[in-house]
PDB file of N, CA and C in Angstrom:
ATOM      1  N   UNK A   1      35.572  19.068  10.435  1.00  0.00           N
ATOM      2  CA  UNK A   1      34.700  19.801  11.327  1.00  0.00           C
ATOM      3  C   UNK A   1      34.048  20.943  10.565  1.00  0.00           C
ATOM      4  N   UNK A   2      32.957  21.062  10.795  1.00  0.00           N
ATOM      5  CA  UNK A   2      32.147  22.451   9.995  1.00  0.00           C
ATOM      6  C   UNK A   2      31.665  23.082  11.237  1.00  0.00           C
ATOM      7  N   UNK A   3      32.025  24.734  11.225  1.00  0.00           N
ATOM      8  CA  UNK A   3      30.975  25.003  12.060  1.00  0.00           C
ATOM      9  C   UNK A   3      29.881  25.692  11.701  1.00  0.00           C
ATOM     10  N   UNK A   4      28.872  25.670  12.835  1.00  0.00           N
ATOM     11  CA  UNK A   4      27.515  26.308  12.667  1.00  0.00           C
ATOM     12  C   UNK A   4      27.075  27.626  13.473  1.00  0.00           C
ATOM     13  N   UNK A   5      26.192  28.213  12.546  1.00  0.00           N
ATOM     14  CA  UNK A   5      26.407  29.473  13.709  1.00  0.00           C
ATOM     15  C   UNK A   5      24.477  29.463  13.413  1.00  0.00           C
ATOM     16  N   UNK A   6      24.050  29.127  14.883  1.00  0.00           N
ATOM     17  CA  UNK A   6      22.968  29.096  14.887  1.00  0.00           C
ATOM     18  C   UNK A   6      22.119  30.401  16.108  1.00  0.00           C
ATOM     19  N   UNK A   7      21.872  31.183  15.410  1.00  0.00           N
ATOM     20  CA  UNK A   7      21.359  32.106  16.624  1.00  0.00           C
ATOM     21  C   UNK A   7      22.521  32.598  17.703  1.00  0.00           C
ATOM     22  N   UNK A   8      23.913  32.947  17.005  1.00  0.00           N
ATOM     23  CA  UNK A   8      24.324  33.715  17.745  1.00  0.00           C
ATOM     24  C   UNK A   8      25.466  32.649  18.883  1.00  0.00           C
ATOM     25  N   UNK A   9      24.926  31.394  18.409  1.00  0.00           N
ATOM     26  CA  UNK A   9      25.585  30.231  18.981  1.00  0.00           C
ATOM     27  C   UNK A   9      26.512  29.331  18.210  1.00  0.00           C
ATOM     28  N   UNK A  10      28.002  29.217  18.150  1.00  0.00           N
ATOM     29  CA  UNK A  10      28.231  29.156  17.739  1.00  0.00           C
ATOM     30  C   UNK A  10      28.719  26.895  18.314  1.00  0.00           C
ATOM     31  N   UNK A  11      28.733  25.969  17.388  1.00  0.00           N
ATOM     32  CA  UNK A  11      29.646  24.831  17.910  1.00  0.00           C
ATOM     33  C   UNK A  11      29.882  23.759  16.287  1.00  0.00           C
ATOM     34  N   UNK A  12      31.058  23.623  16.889  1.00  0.00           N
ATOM     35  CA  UNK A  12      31.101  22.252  15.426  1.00  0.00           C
ATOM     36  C   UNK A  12      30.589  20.926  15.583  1.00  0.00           C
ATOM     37  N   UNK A  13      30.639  20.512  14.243  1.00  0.00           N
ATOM     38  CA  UNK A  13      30.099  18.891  14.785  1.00  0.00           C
ATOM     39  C   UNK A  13      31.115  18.628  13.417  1.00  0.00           C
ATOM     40  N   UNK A  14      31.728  17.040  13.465  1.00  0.00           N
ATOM     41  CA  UNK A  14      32.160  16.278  12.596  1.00  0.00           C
ATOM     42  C   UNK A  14      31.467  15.525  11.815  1.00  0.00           C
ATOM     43  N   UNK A  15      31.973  15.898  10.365  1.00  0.00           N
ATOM     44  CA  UNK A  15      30.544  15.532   9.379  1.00  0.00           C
ATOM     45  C   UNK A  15      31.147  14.275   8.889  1.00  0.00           C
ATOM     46  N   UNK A  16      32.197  13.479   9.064  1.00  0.00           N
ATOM     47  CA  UNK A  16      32.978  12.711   8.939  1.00  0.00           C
ATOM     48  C   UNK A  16      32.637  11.270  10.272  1.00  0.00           C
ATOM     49  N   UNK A  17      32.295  11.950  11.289  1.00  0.00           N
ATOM     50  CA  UNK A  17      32.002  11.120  12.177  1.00  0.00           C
ATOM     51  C   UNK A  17      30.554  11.012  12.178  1.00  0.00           C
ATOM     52  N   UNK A  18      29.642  11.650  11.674  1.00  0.00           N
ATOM     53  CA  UNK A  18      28.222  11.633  11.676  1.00  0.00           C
ATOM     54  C   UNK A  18      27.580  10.823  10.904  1.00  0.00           C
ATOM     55  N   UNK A  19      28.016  11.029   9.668  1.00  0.00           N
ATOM     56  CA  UNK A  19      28.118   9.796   8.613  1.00  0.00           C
ATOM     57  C   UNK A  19      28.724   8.398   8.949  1.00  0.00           C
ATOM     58  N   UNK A  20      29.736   8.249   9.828  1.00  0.00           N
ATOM     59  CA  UNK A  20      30.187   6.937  10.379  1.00  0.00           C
ATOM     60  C   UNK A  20      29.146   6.036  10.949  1.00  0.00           C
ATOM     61  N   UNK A  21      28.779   6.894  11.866  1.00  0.00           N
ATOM     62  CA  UNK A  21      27.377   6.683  13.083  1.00  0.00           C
ATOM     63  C   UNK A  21      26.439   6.516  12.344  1.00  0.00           C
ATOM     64  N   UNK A  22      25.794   7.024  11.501  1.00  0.00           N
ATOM     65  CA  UNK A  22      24.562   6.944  10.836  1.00  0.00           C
ATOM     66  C   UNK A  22      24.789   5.559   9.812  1.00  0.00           C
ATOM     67  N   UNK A  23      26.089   5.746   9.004  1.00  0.00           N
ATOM     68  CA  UNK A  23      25.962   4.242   8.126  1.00  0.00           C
ATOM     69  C   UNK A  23      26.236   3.059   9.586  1.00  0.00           C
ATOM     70  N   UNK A  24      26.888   2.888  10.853  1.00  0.00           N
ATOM     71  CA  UNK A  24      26.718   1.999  11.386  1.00  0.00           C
ATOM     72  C   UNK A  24      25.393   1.728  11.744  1.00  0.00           C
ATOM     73  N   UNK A  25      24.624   2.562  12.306  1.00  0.00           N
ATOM     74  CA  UNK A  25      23.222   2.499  12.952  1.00  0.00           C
ATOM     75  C   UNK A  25      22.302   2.035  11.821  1.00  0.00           C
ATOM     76  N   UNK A  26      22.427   2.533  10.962  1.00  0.00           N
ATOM     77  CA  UNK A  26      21.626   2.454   9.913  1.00  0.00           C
ATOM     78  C   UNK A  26      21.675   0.814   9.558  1.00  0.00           C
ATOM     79  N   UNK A  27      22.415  -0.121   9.510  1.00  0.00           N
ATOM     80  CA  UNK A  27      22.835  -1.716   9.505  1.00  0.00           C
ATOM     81  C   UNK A  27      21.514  -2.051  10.339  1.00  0.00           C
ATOM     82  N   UNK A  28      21.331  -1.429  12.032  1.00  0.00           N
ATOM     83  CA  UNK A  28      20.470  -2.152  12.144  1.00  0.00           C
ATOM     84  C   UNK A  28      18.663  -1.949  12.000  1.00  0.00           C
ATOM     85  N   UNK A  29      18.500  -1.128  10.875  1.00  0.00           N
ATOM     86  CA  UNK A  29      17.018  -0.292  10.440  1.00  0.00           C
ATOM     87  C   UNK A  29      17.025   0.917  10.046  1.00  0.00           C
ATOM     88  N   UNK A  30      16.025   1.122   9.696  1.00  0.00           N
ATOM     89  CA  UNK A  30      15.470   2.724   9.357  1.00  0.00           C
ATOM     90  C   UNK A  30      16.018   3.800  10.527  1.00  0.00           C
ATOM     91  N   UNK A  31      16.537   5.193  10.398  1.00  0.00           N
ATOM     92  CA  UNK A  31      16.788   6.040  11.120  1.00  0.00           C
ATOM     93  C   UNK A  31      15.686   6.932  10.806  1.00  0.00           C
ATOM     94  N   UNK A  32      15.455   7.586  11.468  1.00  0.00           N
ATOM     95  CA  UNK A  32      14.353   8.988  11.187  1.00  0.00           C
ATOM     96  C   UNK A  32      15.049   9.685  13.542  1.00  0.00           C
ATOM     97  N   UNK A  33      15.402  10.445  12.074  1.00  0.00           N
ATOM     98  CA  UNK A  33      15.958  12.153  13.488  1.00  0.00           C
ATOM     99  C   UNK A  33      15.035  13.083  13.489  1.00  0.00           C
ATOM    100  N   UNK A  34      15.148  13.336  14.741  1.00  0.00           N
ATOM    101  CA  UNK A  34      14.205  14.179  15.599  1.00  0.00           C
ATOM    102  C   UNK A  34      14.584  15.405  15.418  1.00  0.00           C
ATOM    103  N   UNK A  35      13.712  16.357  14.300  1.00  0.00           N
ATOM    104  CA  UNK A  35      14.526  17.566  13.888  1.00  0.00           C
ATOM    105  C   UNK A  35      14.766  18.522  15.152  1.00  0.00           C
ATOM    106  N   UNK A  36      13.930  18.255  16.544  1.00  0.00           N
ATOM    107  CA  UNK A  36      14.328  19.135  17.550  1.00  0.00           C
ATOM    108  C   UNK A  36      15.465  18.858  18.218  1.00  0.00           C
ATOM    109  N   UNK A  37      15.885  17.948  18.169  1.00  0.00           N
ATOM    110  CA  UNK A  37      17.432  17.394  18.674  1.00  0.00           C
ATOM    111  C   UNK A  37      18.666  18.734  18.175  1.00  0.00           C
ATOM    112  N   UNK A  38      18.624  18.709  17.057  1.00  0.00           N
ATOM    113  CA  UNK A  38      19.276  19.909  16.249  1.00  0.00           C
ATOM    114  C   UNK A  38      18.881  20.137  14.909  1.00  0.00           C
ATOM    115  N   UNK A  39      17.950  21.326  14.618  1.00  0.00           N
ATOM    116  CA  UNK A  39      17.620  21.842  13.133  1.00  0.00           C
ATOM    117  C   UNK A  39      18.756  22.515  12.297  1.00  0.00           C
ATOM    118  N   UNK A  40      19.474  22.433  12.178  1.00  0.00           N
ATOM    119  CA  UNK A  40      20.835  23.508  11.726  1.00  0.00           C
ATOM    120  C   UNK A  40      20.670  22.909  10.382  1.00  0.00           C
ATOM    121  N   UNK A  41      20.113  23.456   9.565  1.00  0.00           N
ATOM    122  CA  UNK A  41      20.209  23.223   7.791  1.00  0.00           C
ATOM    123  C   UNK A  41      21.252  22.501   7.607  1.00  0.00           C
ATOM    124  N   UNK A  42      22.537  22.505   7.610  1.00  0.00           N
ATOM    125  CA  UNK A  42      23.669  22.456   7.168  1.00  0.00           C
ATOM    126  C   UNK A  42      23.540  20.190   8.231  1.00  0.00           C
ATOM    127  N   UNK A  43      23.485  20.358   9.161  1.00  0.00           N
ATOM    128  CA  UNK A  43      23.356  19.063   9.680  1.00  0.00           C
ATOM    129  C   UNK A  43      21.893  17.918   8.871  1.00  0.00           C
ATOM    130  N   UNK A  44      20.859  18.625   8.777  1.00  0.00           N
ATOM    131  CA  UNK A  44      19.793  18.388   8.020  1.00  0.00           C
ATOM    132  C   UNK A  44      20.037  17.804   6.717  1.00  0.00           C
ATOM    133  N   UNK A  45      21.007  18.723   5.951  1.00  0.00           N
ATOM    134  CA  UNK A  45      21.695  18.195   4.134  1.00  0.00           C
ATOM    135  C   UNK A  45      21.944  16.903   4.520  1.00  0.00           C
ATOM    136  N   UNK A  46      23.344  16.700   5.860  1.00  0.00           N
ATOM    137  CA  UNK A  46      23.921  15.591   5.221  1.00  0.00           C
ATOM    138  C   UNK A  46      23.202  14.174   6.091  1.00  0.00           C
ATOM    139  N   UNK A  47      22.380  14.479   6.435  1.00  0.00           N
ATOM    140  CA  UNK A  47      21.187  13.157   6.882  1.00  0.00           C
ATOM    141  C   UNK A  47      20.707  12.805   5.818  1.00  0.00           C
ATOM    142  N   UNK A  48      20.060  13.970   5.118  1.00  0.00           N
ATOM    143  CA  UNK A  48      19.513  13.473   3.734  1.00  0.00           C
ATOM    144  C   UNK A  48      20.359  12.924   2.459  1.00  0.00           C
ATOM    145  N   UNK A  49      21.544  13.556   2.474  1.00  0.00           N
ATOM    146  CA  UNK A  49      22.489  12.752   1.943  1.00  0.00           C
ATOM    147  C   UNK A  49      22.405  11.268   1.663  1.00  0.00           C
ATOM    148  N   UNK A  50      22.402  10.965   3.324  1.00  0.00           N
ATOM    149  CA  UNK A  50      22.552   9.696   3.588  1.00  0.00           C
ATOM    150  C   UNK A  50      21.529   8.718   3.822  1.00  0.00           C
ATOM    151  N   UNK A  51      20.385   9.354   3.374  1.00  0.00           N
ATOM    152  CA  UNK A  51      18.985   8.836   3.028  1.00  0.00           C
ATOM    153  C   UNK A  51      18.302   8.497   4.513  1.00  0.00           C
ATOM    154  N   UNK A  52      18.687   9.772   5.897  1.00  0.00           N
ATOM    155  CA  UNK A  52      17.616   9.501   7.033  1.00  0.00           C
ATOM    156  C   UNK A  52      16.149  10.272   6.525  1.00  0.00           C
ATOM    157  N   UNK A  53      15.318   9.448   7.776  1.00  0.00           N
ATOM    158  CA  UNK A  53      14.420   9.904   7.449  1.00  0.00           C
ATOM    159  C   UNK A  53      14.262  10.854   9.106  1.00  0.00           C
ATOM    160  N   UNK A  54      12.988  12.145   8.676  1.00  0.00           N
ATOM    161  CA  UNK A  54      12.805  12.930   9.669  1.00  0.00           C
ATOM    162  C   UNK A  54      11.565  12.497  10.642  1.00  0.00           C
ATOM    163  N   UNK A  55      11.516  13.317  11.925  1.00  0.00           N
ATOM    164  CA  UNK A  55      10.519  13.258  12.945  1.00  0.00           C
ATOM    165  C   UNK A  55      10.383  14.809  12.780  1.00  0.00           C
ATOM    166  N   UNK A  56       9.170  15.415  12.805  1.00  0.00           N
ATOM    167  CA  UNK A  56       8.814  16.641  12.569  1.00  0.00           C
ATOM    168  C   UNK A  56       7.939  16.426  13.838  1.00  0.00           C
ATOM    169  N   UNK A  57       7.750  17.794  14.498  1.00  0.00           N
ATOM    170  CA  UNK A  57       6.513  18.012  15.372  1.00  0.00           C
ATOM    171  C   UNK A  57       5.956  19.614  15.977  1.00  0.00           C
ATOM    172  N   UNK A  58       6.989  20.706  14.638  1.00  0.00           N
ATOM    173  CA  UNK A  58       6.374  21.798  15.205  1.00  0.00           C
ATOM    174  C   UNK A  58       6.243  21.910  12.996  1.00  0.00           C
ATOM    175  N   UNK A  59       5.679  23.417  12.745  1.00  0.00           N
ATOM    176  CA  UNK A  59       5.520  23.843  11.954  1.00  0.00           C
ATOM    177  C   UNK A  59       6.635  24.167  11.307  1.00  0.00           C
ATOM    178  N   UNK A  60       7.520  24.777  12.228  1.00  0.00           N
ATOM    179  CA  UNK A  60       8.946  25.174  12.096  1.00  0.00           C
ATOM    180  C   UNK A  60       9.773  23.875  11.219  1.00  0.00           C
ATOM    181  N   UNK A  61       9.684  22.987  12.310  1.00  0.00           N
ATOM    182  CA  UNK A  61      10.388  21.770  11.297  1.00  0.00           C
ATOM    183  C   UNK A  61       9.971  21.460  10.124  1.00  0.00           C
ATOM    184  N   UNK A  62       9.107  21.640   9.930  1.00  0.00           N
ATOM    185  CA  UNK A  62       8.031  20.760   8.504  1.00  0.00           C
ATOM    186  C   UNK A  62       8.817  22.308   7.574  1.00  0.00           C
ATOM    187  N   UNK A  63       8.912  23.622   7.980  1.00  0.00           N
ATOM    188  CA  UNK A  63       9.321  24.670   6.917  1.00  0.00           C
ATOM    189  C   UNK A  63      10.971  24.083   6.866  1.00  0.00           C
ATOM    190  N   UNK A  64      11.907  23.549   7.553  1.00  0.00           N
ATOM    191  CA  UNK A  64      13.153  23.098   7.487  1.00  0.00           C
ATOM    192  C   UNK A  64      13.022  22.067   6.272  1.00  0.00           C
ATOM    193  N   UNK A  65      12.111  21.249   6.551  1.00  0.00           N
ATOM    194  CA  UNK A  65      11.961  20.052   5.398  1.00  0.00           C
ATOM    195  C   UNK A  65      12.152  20.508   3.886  1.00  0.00           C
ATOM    196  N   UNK A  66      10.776  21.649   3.996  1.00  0.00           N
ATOM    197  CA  UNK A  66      10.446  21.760   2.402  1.00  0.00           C
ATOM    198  C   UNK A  66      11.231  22.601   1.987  1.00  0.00           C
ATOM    199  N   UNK A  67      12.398  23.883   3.002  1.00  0.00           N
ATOM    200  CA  UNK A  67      13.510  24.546   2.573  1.00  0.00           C
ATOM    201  C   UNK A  67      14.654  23.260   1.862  1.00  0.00           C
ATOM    202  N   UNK A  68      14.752  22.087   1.952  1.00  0.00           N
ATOM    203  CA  UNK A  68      15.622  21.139   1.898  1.00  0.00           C
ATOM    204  C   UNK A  68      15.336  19.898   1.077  1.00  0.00           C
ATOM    205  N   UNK A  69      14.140  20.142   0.379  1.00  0.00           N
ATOM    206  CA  UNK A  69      13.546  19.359  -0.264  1.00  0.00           C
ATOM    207  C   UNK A  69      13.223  17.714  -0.490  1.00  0.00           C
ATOM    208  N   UNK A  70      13.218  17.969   1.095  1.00  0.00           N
ATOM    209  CA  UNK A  70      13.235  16.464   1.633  1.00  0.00           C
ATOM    210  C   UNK A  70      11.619  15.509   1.013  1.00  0.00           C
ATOM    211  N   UNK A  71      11.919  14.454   0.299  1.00  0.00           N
ATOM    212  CA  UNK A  71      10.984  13.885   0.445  1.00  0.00           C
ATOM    213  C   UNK A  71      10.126  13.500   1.345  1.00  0.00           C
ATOM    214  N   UNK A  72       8.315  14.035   1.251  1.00  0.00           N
ATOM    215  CA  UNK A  72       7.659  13.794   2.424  1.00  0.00           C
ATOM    216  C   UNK A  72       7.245  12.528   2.699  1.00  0.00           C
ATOM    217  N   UNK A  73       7.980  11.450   2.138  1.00  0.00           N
ATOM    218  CA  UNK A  73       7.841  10.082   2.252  1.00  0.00           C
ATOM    219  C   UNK A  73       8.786   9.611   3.336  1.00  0.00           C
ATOM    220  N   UNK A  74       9.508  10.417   3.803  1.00  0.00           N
ATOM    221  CA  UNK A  74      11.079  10.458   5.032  1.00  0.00           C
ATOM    222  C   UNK A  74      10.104  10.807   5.877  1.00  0.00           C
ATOM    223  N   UNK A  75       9.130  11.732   5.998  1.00  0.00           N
ATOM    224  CA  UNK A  75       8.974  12.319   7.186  1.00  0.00           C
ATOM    225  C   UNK A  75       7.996  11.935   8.252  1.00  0.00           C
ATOM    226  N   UNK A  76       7.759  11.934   9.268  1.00  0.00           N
ATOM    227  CA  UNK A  76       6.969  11.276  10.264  1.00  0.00           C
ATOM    228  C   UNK A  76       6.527  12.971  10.872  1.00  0.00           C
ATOM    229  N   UNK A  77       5.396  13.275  11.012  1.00  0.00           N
ATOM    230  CA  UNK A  77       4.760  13.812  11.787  1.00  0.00           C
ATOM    231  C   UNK A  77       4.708  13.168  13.637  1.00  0.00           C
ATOM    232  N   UNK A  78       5.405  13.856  14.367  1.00  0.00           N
ATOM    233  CA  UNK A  78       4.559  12.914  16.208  1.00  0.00           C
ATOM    234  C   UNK A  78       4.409  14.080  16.745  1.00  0.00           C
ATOM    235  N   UNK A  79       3.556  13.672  17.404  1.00  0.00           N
ATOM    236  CA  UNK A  79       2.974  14.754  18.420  1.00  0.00           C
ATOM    237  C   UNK A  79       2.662  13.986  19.834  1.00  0.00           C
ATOM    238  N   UNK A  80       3.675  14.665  20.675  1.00  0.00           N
ATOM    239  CA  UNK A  80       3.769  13.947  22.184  1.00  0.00           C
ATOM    240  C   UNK A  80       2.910  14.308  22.778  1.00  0.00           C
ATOM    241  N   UNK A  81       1.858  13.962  23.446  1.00  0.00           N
ATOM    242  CA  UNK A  81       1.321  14.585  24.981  1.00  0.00           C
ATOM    243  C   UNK A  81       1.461  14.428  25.957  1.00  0.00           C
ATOM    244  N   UNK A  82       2.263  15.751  26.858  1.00  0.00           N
ATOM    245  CA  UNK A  82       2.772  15.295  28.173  1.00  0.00           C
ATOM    246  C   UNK A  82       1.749  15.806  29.499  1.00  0.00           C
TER     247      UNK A  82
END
């Protein structure tokens, strides 16, 4: 378990079980995560680790990327209109 302290908020996530999920899912295609789901740097590393690719859709995310030196060949720009 690692925890994160994001804005004063503090919760763990299992980086052991995240990686489980991602190499199962990953069997059936490409992953690309939705950096608004959760941006927490530290969750961000080990996606890239594991070679996901991103969904970006504010400015904010795209500065998470290039702090992390994610290849912009991972990344998907969407822009929803609701």
């Amino acid at each position: 378990m690692i925890k994160l302290d994001e804005n004063n908020i503090y919760f763990n996530f299992n980086k052991n079980k995240l990686q489980e999920n991602f190499n199962n899912y990953s069997k059936l295609g490409t992953i690309y995560y939705p950096i608004k789901t959760n941006s927490n740097i530290k969750v961000l590393a080990v996606l890239n680790k594991l070679n996901s690719g991103f969904l970006i859709t504010t400015l904010n995310n795209f500065e998470k990327i290039k702090e992390l030196n994610i290849d912009m060949n991972k990344v998907c720009l969407i822009n929803v209109l609701t």
